[in-house]
Protein backbone atom coordinates (compact mmCIF):
# COMPACT_ATOMS: atom_id res chain seq x y z
CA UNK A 1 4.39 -1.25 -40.52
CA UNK A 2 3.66 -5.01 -41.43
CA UNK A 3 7.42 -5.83 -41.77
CA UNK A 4 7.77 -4.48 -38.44
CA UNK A 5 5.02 -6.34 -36.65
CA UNK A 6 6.83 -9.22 -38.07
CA UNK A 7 10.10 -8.85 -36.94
CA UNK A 8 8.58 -7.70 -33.25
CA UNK A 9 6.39 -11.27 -33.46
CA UNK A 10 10.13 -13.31 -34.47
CA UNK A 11 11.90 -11.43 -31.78
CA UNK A 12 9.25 -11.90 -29.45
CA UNK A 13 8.99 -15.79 -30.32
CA UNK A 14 12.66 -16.05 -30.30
CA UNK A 15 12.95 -14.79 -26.67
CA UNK A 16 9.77 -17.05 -25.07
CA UNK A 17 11.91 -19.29 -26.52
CA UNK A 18 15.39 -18.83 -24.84
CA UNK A 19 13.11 -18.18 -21.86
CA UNK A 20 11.40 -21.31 -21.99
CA UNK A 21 14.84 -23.30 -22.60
CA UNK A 22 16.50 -21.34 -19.25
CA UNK A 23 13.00 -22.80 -16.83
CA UNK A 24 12.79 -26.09 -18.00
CA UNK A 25 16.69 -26.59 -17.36
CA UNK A 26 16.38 -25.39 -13.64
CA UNK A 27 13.98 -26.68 -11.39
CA UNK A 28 10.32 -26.34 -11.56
CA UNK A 29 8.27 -24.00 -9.96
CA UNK A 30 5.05 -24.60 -8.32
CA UNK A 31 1.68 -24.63 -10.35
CA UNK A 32 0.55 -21.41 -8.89
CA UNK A 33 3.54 -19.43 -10.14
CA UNK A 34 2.98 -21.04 -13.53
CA UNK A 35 -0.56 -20.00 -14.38
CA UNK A 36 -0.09 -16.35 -14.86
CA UNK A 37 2.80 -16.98 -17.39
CA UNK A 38 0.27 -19.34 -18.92
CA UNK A 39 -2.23 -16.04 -19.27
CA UNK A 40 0.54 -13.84 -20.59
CA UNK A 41 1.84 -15.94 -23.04
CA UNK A 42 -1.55 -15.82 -25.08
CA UNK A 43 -1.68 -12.10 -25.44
CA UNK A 44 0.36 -11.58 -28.30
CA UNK A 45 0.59 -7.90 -27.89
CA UNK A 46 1.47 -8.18 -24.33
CA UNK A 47 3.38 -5.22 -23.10
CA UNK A 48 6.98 -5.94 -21.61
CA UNK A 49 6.73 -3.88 -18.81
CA UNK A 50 3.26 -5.42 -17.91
CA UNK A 51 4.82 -8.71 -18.68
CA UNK A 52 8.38 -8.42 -16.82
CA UNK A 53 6.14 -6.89 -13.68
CA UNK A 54 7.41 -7.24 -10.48
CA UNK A 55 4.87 -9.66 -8.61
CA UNK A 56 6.21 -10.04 -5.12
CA UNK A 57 7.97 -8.33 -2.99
CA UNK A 58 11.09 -9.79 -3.21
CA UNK A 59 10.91 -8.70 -7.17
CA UNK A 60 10.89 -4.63 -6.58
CA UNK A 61 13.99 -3.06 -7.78
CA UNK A 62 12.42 0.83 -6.36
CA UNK A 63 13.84 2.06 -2.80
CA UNK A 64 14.27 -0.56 -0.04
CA UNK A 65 13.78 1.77 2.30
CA UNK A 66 10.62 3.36 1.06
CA UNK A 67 9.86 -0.54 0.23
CA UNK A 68 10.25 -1.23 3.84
CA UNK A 69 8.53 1.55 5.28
CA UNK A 70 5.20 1.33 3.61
CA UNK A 71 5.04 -2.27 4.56
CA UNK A 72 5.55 -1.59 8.21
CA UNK A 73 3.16 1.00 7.65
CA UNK A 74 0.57 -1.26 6.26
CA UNK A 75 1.29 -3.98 8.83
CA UNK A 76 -0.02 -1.68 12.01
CA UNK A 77 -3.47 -1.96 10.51
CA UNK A 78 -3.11 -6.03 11.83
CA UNK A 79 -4.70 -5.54 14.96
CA UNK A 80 -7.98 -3.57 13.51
CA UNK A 81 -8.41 -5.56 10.10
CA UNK A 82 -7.22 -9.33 10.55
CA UNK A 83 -7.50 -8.90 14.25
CA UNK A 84 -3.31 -9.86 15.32
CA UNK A 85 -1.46 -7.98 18.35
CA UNK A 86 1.59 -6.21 17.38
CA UNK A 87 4.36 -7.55 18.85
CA UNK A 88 6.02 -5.08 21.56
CA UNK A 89 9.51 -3.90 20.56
CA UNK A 90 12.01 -4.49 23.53
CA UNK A 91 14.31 -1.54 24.69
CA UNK A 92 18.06 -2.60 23.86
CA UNK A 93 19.43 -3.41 27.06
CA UNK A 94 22.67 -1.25 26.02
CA UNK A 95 20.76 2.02 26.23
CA UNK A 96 19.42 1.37 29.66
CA UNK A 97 23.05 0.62 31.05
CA UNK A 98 24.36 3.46 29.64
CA UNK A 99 24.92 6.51 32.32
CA UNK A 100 21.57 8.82 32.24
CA UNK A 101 22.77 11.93 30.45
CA UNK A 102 20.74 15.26 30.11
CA UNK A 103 20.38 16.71 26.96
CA UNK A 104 17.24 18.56 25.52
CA UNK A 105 14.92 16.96 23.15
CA UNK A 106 15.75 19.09 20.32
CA UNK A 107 19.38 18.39 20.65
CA UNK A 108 18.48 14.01 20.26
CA UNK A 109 16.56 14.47 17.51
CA UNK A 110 18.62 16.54 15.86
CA UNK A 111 21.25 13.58 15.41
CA UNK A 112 18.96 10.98 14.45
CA UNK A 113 18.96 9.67 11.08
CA UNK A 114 16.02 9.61 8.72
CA UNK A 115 15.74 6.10 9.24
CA UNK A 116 15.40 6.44 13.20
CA UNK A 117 12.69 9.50 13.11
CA UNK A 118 11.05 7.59 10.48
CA UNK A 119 10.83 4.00 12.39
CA UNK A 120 9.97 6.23 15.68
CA UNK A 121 6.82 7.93 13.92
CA UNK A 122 5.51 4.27 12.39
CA UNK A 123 6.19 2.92 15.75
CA UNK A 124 3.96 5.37 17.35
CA UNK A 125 0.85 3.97 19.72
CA UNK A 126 -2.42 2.89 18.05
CA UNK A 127 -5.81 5.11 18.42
CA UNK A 128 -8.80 3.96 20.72
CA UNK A 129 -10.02 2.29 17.67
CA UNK A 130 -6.71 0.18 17.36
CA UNK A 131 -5.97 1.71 13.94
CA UNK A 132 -2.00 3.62 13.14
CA UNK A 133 -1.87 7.55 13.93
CA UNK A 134 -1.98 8.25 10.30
CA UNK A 135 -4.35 6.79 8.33
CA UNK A 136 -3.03 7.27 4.68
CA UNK A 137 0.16 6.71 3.10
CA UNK A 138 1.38 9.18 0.20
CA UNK A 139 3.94 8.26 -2.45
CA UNK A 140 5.39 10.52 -4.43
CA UNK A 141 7.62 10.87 -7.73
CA UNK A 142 7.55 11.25 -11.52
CA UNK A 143 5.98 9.13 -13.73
CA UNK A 144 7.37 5.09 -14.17
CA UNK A 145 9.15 5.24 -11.14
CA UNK A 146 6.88 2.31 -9.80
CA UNK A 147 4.22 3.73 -7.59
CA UNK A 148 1.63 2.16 -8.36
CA UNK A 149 3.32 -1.70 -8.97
CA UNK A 150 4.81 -0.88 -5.49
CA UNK A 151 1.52 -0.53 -4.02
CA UNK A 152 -0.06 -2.81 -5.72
CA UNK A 153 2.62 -5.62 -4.63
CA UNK A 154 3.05 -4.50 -0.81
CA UNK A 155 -0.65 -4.87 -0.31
CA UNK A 156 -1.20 -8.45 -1.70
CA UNK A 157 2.42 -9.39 0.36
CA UNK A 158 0.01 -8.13 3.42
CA UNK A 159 -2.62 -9.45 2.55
CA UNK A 160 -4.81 -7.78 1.45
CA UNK A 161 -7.21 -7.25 -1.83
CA UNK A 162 -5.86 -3.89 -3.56
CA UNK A 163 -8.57 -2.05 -5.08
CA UNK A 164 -7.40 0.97 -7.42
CA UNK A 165 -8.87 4.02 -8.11
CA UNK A 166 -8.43 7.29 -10.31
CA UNK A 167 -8.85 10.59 -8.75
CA UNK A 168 -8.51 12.37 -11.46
CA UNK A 169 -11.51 10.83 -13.34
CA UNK A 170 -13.78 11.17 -10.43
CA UNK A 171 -14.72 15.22 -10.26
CA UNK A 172 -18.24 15.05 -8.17
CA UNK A 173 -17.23 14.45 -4.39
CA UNK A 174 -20.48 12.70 -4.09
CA UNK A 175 -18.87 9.90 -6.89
CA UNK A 176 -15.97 10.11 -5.12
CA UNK A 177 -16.78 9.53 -1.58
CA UNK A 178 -19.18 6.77 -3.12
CA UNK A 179 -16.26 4.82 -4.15
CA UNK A 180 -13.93 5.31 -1.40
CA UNK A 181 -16.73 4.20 1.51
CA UNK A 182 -17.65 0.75 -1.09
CA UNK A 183 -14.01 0.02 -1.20
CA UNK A 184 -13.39 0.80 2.25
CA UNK A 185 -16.25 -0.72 4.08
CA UNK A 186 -17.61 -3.62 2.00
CA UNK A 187 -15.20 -6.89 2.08
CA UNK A 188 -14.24 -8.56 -1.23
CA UNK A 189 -15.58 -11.77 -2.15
CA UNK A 190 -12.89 -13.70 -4.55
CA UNK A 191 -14.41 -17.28 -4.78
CA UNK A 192 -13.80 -18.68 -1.63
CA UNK A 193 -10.74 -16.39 -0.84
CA UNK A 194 -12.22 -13.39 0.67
CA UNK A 195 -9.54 -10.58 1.73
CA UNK A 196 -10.39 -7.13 3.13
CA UNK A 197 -9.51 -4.23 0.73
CA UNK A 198 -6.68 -1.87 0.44
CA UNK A 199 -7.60 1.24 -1.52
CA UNK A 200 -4.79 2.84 -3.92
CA UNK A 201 -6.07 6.23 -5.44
CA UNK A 202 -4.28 7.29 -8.07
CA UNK A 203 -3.00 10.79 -9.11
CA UNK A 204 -4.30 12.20 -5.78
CA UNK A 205 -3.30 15.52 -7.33
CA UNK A 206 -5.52 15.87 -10.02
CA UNK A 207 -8.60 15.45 -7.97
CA UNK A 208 -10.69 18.85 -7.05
CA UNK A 209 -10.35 20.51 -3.59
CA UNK A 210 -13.69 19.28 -2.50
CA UNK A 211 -13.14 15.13 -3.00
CA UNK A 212 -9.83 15.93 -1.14
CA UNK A 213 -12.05 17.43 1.65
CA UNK A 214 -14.27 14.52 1.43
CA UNK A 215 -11.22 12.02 1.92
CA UNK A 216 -10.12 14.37 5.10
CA UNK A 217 -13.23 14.03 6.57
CA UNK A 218 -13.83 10.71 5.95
CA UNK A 219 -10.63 10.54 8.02
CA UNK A 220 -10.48 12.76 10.45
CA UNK A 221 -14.71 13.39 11.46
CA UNK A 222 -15.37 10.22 13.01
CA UNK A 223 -12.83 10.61 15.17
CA UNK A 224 -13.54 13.94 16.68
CA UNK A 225 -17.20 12.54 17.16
CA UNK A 226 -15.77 9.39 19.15
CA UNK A 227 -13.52 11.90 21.76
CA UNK A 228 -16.51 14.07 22.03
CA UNK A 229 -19.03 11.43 23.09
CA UNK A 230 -16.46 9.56 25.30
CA UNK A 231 -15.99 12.70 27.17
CA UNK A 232 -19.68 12.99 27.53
CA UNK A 233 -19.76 9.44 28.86
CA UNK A 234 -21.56 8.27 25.55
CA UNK A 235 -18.96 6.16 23.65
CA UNK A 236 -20.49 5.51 20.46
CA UNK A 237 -18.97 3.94 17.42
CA UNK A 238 -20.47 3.48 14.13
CA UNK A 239 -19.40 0.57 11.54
CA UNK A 240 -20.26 2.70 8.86
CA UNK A 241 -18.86 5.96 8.99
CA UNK A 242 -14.97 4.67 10.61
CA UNK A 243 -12.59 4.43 8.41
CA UNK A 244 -11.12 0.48 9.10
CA UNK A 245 -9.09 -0.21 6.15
CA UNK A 246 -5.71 1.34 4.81
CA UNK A 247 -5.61 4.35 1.96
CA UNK A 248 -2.48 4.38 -0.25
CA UNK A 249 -2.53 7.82 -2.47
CA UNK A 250 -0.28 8.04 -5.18
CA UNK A 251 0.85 11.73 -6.99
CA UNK A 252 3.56 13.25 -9.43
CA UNK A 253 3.95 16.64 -8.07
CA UNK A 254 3.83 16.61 -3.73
């Protein structure tokens, strides 16, 4: 085992090395980019895959499609978190001048793509509270695929601070919807760089029946309570209780 620590360590060296050679040939890179290299390169043990980690979005190798969906996705919750307007996508001027043509509904959508029907849902209108139609994003797939380092990366390219939590190690609903209303509802403070927060719970499937009923109602109640008291002529809206910030859930088995 100690000979092979050894010869990990010499390969290891030996390819910081031929790194090191290949970035001081090309051009530098700014400071910023520089300092987490700096913190890897002192963990001696330091996995490869945490190492070689994609940490941008221009980095993930996973599905650009999937890639490009979530971070539309993410991006409708502007106008409700950082307070931005959408901009309004213009109607091709092709379609208008084409000759009006009756066909049912079901017929068009059955010849649209997936990419169409999916770009149609995400560009759906925004609630009375300014936030997407759905409020949580699921990804699914087996294990190493990238989930979680596609998460991860999407939120900090929008923004925001991602804050990641296990589903399956929280069993009592009450720790559960604990965590998800502190990471939901209280802003980060980062030094002086203070970002609102993204949850990511992880293995969604492994949780119990009742936190999943928690994290329905957390999404669905307050809602029901703001149409019922706007029809009543009472439009109330509590801080506390809305759900404001974006929910990525992660699982093996959909």
């Amino acid at each position: 085992r100690r000979h092979v620590l050894q010869a990990s360590q010499q390969l290891t060296e030996i390819i910081n090395s031929c790194l090191e050679s290949e970035t001081s040939a090309e051009s530098p890179e700014p400071s910023r980019d520089a300092e987490p290299a700096d913190e890897e390169d002192s963990g001696l043990h330091c996995l490869w895959v945490d190492k070689f980690t994609p940490r941008r979005y221009t980095e993930l190798l996973s599905d650009d499609y999937t890639n490009r969906c979530l971070l539309k996705w993410l991006k409708l919750w502007d106008t409700v978190v950082f307070g931005k307007e959408n901009a309004v996508k213009k109607s091709k001027p092709s379609t208008e001048a084409r000759p009006p043509f009756s066909q049912p509904k079901e017929q068009q959508n059955k010849w649209k793509t997936k990419v169409q029907l999916t770009e149609e849902i995400l560009e759906a209108e925004l609630d009375q509270y300014k936030r997407p139609k759905y409020k949580v994003a699921l990804l699914c797939g087996p294990p190493g695929l990238g989930k979680t380092t596609l998460a991860h990366v999407i939120a900090k390219h929008a923004g925001y601070n991602a804050v990641e939590m296990n589903a399956s190690d929280d069993r009592s609903p009450e720790v559960f919807k604990t965590r998800i209303e502190a990471a939901t509802q209280m802003k980060s403070v980062l030094g002086a760089n203070e970002k609102p927060n993204c949850l990511i719970i992880d293995e969604i499937d492994g949780a119990p029946t009742a936190s999943i009923n928690v994290l329905l109602n957390i999404i669905h109640q307050k809602d029901v309570e703001g149409e019922a008291a706007a029809g009543a002529g009472r439009r109330r809206r509590r801080e506390g209780g809305l759900l404001l910030r974006p929910i990525i859930c992660i699982c093996n088995d959909q």
